[in-house]
Protein backbone atom coordinates (compact mmCIF):
# COMPACT_ATOMS: atom_id res chain seq x y z
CA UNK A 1 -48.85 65.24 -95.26
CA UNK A 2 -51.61 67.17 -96.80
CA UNK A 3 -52.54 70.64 -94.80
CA UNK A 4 -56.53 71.96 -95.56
CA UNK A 5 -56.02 74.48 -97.80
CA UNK A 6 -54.45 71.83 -100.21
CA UNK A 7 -56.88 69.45 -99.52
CA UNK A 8 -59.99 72.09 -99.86
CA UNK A 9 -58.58 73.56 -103.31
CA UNK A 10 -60.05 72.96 -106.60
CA UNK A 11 -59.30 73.63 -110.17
CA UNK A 12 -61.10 76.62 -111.47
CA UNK A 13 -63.19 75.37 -114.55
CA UNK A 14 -61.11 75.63 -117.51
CA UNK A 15 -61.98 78.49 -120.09
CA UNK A 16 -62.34 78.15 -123.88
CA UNK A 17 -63.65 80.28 -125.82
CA UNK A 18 -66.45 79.15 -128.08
CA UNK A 19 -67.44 80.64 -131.55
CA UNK A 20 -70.22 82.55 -130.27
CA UNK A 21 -68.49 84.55 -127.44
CA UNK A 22 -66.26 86.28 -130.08
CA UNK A 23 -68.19 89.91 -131.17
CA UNK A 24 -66.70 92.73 -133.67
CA UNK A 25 -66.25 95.75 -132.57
CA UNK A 26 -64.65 98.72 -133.21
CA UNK A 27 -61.73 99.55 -130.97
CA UNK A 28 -59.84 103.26 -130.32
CA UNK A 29 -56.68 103.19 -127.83
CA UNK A 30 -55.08 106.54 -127.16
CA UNK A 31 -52.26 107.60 -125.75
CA UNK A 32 -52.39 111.01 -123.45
CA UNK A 33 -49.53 112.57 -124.72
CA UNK A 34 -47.40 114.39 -121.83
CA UNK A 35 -49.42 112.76 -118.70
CA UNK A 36 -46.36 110.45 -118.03
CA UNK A 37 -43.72 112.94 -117.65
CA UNK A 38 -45.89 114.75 -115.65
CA UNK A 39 -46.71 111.55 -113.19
CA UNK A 40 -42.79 111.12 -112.76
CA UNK A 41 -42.33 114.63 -112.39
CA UNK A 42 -45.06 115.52 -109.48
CA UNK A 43 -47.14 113.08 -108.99
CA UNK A 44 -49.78 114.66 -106.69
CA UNK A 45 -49.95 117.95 -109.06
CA UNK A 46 -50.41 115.36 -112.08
CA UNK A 47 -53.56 113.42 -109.99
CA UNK A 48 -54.96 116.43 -109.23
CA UNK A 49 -54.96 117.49 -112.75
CA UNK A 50 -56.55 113.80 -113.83
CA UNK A 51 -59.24 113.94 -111.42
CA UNK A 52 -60.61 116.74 -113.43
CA UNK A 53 -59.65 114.76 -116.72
CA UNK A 54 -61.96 111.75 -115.19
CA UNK A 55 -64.60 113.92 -114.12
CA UNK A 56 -65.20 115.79 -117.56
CA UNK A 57 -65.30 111.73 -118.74
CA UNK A 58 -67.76 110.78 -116.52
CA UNK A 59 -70.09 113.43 -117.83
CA UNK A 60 -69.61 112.09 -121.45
CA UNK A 61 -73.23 111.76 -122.80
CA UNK A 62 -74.42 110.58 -126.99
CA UNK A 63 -71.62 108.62 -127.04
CA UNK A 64 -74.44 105.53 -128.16
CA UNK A 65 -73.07 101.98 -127.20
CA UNK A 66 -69.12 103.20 -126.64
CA UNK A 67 -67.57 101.89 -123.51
CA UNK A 68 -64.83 104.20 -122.17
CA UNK A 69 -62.15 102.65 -120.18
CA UNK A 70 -58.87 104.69 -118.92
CA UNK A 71 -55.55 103.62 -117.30
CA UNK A 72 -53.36 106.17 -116.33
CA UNK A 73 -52.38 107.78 -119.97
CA UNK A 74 -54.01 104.95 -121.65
CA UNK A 75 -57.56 105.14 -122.85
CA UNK A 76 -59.97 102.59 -124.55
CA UNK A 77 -63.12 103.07 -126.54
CA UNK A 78 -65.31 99.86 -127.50
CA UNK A 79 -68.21 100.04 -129.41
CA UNK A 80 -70.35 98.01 -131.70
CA UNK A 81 -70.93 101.29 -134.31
CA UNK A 82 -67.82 103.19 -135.02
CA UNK A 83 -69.75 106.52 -134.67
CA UNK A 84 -70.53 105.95 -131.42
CA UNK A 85 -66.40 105.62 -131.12
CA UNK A 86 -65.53 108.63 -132.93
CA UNK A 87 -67.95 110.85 -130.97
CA UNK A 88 -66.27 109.59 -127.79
CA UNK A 89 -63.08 109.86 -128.96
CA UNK A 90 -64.55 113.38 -130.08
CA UNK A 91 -65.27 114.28 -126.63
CA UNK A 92 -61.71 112.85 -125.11
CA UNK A 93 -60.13 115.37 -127.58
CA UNK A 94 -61.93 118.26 -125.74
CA UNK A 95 -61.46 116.77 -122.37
CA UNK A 96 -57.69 116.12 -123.25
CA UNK A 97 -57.28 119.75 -124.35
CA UNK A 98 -58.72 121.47 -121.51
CA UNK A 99 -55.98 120.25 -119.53
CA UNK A 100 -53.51 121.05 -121.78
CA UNK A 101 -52.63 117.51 -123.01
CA UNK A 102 -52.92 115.89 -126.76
CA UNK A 103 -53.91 112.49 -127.94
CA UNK A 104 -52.09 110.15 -130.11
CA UNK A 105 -53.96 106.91 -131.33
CA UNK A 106 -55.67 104.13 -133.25
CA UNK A 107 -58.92 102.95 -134.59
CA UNK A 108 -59.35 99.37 -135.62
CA UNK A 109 -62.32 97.22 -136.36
CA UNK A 110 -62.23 93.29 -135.78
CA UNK A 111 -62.61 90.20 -133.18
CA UNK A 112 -62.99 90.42 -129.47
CA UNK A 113 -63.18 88.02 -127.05
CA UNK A 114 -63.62 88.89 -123.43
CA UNK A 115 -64.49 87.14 -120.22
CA UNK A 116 -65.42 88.61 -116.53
CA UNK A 117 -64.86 86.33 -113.30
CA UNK A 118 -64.97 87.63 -110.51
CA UNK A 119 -62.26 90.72 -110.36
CA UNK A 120 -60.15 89.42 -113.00
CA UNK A 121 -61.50 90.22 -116.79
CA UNK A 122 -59.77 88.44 -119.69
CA UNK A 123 -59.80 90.14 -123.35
CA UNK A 124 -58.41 89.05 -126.29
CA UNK A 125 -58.47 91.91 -128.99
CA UNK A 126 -57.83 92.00 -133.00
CA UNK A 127 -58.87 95.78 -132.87
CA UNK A 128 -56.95 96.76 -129.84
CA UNK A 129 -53.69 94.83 -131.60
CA UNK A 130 -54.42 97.04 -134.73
CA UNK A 131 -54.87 100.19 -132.82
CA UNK A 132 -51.59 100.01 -130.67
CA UNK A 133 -49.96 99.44 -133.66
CA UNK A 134 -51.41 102.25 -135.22
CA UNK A 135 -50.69 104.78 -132.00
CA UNK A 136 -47.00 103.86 -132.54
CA UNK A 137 -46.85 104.36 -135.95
CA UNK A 138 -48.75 107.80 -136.19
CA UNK A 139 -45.99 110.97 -135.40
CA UNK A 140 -48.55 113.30 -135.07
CA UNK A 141 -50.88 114.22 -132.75
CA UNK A 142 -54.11 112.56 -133.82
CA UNK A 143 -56.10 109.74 -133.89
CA UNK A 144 -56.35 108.08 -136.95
CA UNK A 145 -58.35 105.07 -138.33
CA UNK A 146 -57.37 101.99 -140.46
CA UNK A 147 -56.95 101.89 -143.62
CA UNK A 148 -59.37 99.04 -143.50
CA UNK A 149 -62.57 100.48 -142.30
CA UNK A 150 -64.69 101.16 -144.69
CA UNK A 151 -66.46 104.72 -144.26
CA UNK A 152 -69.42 105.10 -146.68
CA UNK A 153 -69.25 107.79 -148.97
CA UNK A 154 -72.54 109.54 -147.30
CA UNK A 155 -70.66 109.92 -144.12
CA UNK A 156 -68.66 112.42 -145.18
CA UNK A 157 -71.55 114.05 -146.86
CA UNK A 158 -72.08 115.60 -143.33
CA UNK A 159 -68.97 117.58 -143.75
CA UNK A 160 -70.67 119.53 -146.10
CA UNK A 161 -74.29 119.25 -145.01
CA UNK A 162 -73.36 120.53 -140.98
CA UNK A 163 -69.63 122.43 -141.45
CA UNK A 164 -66.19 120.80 -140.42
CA UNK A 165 -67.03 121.11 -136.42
CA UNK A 166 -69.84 119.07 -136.54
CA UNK A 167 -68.44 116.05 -138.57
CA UNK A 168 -66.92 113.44 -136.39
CA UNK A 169 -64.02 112.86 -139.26
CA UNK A 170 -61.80 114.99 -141.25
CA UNK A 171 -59.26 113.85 -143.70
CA UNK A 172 -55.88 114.93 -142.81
CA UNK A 173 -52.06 114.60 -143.70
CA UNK A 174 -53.07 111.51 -146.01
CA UNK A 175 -54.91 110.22 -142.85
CA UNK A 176 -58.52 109.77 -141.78
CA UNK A 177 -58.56 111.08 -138.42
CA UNK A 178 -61.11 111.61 -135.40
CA UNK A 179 -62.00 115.28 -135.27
CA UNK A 180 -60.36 117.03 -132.36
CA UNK A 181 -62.68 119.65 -132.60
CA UNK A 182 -66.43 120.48 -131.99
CA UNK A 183 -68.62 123.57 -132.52
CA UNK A 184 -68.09 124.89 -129.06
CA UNK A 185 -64.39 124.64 -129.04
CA UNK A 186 -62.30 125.20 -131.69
CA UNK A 187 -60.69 129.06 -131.35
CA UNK A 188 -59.81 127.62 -127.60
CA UNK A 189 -58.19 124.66 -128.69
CA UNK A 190 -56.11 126.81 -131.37
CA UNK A 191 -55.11 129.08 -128.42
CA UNK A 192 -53.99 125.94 -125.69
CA UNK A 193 -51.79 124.38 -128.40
CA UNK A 194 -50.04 127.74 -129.38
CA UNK A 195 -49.52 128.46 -125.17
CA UNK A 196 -48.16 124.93 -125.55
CA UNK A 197 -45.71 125.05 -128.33
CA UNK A 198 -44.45 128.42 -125.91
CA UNK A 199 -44.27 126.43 -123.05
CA UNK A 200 -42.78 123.11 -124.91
CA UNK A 201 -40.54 124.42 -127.94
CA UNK A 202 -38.79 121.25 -128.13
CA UNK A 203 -41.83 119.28 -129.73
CA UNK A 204 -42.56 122.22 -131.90
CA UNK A 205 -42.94 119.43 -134.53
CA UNK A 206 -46.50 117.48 -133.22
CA UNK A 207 -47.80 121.30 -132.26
CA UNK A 208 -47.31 122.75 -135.81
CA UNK A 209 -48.91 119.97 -137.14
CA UNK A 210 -52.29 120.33 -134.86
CA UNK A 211 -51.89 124.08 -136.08
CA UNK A 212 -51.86 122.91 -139.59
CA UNK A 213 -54.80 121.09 -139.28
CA UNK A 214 -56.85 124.36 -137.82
CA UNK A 215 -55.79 126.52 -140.29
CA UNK A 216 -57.20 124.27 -143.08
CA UNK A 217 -60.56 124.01 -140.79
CA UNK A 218 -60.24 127.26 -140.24
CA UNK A 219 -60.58 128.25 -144.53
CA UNK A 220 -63.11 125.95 -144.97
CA UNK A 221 -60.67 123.24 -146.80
CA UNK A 222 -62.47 120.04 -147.99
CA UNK A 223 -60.71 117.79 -145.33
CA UNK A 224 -62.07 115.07 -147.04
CA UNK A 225 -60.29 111.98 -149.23
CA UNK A 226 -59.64 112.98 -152.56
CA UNK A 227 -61.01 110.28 -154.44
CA UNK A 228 -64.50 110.86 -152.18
CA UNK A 229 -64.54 114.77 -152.86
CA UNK A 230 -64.26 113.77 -156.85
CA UNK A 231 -67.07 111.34 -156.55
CA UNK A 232 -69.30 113.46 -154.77
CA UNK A 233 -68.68 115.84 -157.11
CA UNK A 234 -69.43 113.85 -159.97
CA UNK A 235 -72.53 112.50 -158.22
CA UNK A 236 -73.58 115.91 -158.23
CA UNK A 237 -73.96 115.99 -154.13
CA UNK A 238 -71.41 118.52 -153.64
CA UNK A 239 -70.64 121.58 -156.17
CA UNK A 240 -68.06 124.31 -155.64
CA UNK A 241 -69.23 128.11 -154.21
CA UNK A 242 -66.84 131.10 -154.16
CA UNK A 243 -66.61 132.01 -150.51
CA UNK A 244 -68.42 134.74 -150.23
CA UNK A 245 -71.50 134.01 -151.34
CA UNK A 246 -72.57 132.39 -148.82
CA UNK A 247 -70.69 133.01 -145.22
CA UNK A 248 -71.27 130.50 -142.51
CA UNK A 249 -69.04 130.69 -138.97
CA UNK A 250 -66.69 128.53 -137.32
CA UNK A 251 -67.93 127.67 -133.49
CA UNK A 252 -65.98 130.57 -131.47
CA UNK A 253 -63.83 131.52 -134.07
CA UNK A 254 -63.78 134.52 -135.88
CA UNK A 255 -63.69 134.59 -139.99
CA UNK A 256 -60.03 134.26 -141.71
CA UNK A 257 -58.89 137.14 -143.68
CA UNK A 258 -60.38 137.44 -147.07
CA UNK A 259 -57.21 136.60 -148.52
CA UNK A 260 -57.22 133.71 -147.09
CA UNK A 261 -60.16 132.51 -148.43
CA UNK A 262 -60.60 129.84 -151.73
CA UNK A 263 -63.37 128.35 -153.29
CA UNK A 264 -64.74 125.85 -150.85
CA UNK A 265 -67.20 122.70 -151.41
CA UNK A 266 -70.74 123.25 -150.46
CA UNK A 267 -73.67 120.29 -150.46
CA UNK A 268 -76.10 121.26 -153.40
């Protein structure tokens, strides 16, 4: 015997997914570094702490075609343009920071298929593969892109052109990574991860790293790929200036020491 319910039921149609539904795009997944522990530790001090996280999110704005997308300590960016990725990523940095947590992650470019019905959404993901895989491979603090993008020489031009806070990428550690830091915050974010490696000695390791990466900001250092810096050079874009002749701050941070100071790259 047959009840209704069998008897009303029908297959759902069956899915395939047709050349045309596939799209690049580029794909960042980060990792918020410390939220877990926190969750297992006190779990309504932790939500209260990640409602503000959300709410600076929600107020994300020039972040172009990007589509943000967070579970628990696990964030995806989707865009068509990658700068519309790294400026969101950009802003997740700051957002991250002012609640004293770091991000680790990925930036990948490829195929993605996805599908809504209903509630359930269906994604299948080249970029988001690459960028896990890059999240678990990176030991630091940052989020870096594959090797395999291909960043045009003008865009790091910028660098130059605007200052290190305004570029969306700095070259890092042998890495191309999404800046952390923006022209508004940069002496703040020095301070929070220095009150963190107080607070959390045993990962001194990931916090002196970030703190490497300021200082280097913070004297003006290229920041850029090597083999990019010589070609702009040789192009004639870029020429060397002896600090000094021409001063130029660092968002809320005061000037280094003189003797800190090299001969830095300037846009001719």
């Amino acid at each position: 015997m047959t009840d209704s319910s069998e008897r009303n039921f029908e297959m759902p149609e069956r899915i395939d997914i047709a050349e045309g539904d596939v799209q690049y795009k580029y794909v960042a997944f980060c990792d918020v570094l410390g939220f877990s522990n926190e969750v297992m530790s006190d779990f309504d001090a932790a939500s209260k702490v990640y409602v503000d996280f959300i709410n600076s999110v929600r107020t994300m704005q020039n972040i172009g075609t990007a589509e943000v997308v967070v579970y628990s300590d696990s964030i995806l960016v989707t865009g068509d343009d990658l700068f519309s990725v790294l400026q969101a990523v950009n802003l997740l940095w700051w957002s991250a920071l002012l609640n004293d947590w770091m991000l680790r992650g990925g930036v990948a470019y490829g195929r993605v298929w996805t599908r809504r019905e209903g509630t359930h959404l269906f994604v299948v993901s080249e970029p988001l593969v690459k960028a896990a895989q890059i999240e678990k491979s990176v030991r630091v603090p940052a989020v870096a892109l594959a090797k395999d993008i291909e960043i045009p020489e003008e865009a790091w031009v910028h660098r130059f052109s605007a200052g290190a806070l305004s570029t969306p990428l700095l070259h890092f550690g042998g890495l191309n990574i999404v800046n952390p830091f923006n022209s508004f915050w940069f002496q703040s974010a020095i301070t929070r991860v220095s009150q963190l490696l107080e607070r959390f000695p045993m990962h001194s390791d990931k916090y002196y790293w970030f703190l490497a990466l300021t200082g280097e900001v913070n004297v003006d250092a290229p920041l850029v790929p090597p083999a990019v810096l010589k070609s702009l050079q040789e192009q004639g874009v870029i020429e060397f200036i002896p600090h000094g002749s021409e001063g130029e701050a660092l968002g809320d941070t005061e000037q280094p020491p003189e003797d800190a100071l090299g001969d830095s790259p300037h846009q001719t």
